[in-house]
C-alpha atoms as a PDB file:
ATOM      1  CA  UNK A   1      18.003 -25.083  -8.835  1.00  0.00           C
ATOM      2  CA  UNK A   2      21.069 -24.248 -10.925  1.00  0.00           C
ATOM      3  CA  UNK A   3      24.307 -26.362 -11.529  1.00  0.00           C
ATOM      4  CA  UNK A   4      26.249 -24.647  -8.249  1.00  0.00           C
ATOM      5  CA  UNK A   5      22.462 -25.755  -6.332  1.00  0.00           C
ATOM      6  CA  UNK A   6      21.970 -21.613  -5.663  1.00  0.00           C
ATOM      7  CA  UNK A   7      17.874 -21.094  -6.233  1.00  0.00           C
ATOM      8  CA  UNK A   8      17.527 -19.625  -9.833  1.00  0.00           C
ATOM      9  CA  UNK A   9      15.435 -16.414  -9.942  1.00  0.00           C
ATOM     10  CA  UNK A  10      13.052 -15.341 -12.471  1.00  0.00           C
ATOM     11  CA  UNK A  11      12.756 -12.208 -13.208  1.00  0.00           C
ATOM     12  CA  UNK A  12       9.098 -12.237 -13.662  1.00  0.00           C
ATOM     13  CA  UNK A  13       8.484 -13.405 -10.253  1.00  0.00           C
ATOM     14  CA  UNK A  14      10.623 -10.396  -8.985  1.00  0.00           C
ATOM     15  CA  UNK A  15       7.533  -8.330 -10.903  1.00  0.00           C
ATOM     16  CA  UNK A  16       5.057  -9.852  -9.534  1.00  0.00           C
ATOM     17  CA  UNK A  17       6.297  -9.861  -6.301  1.00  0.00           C
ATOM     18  CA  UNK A  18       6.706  -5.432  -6.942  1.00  0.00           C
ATOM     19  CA  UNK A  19       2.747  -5.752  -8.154  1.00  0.00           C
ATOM     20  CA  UNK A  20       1.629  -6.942  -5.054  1.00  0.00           C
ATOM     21  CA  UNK A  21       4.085  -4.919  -2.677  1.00  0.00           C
ATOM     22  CA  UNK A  22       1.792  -1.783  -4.236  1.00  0.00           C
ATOM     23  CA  UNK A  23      -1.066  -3.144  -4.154  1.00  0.00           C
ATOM     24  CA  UNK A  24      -0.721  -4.127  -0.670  1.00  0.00           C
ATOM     25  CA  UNK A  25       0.564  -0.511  -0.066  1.00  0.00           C
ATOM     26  CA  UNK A  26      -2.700   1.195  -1.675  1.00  0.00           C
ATOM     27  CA  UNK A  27      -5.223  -1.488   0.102  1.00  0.00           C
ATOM     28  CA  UNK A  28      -3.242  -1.077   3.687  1.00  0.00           C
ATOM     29  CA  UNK A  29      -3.284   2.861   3.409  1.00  0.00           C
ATOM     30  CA  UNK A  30      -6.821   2.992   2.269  1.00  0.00           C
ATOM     31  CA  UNK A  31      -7.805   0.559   5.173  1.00  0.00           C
ATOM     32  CA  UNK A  32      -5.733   2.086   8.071  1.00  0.00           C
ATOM     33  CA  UNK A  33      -6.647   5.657   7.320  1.00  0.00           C
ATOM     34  CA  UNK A  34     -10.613   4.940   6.104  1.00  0.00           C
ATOM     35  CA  UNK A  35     -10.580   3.186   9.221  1.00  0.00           C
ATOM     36  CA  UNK A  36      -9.461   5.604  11.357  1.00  0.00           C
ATOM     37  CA  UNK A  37     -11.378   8.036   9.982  1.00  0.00           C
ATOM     38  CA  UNK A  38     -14.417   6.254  10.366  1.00  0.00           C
ATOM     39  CA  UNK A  39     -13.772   5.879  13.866  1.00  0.00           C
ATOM     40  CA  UNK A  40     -13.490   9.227  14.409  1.00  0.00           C
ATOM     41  CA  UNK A  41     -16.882   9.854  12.880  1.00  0.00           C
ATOM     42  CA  UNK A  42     -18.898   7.418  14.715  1.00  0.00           C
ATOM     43  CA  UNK A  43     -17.356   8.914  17.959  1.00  0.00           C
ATOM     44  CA  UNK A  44     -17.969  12.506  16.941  1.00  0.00           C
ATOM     45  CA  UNK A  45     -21.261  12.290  14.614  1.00  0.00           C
ATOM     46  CA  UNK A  46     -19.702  13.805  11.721  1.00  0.00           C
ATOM     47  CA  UNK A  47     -19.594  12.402   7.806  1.00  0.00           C
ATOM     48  CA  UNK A  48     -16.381  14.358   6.791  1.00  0.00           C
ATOM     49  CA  UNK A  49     -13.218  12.317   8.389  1.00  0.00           C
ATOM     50  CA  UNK A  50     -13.962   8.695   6.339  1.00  0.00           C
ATOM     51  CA  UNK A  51     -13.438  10.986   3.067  1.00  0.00           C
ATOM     52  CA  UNK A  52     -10.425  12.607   4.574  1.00  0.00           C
ATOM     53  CA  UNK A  53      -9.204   9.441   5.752  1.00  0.00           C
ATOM     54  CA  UNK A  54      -9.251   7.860   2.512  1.00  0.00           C
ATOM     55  CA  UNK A  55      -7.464  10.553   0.867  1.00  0.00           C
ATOM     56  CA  UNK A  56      -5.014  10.842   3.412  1.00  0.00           C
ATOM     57  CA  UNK A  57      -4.278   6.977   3.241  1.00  0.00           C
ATOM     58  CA  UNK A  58      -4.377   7.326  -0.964  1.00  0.00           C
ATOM     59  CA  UNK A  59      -1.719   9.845  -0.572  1.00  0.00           C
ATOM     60  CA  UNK A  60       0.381   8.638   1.755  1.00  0.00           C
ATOM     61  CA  UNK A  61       0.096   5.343   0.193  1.00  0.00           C
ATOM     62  CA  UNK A  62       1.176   6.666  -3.522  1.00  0.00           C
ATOM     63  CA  UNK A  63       4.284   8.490  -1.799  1.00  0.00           C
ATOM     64  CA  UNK A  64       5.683   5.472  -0.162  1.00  0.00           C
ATOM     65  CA  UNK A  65       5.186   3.894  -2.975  1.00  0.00           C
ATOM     66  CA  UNK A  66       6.808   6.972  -5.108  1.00  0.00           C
ATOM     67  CA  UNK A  67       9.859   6.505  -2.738  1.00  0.00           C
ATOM     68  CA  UNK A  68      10.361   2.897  -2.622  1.00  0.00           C
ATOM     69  CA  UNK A  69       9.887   2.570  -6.914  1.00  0.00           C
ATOM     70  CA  UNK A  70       9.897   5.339  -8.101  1.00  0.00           C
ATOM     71  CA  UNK A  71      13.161   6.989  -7.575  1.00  0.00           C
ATOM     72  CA  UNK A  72      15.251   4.406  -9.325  1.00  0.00           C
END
């Protein structure tokens, strides 16, 4: 705590805290799609939509990212 008892921040924790926000981003895209793509393979007996799910989720995860960090 500071002298007027306001919580000090450190800007090092304000990193880390941005480090995990995108790696939670990558991980939840890559989870969500892959996972829906897999679905959609086991319920249609192809091999194709897992890929295109994990690119999908890869991409869409970078360009959230892109817009939340990147445009500063």
């Amino acid at each position: 705590m500071s002298q007027n008892g306001s919580p000090e921040t450190d800007p090092q924790d304000a990193g880390d805290g941005a480090a995990w926000s995108i790696v939670s981003y990558l991980l939840s895209g890559l989870i969500f799609w892959g996972g829906a793509g897999w679905l959609l393979d086991h319920w249609l007996g192809t091999k194709i939509f897992l890929l295109v799910g994990l690119v999908l989720g890869a991409a869409a995860s970078l360009y959230l990212i892109w817009l939340r960090y990147g445009r500063q």
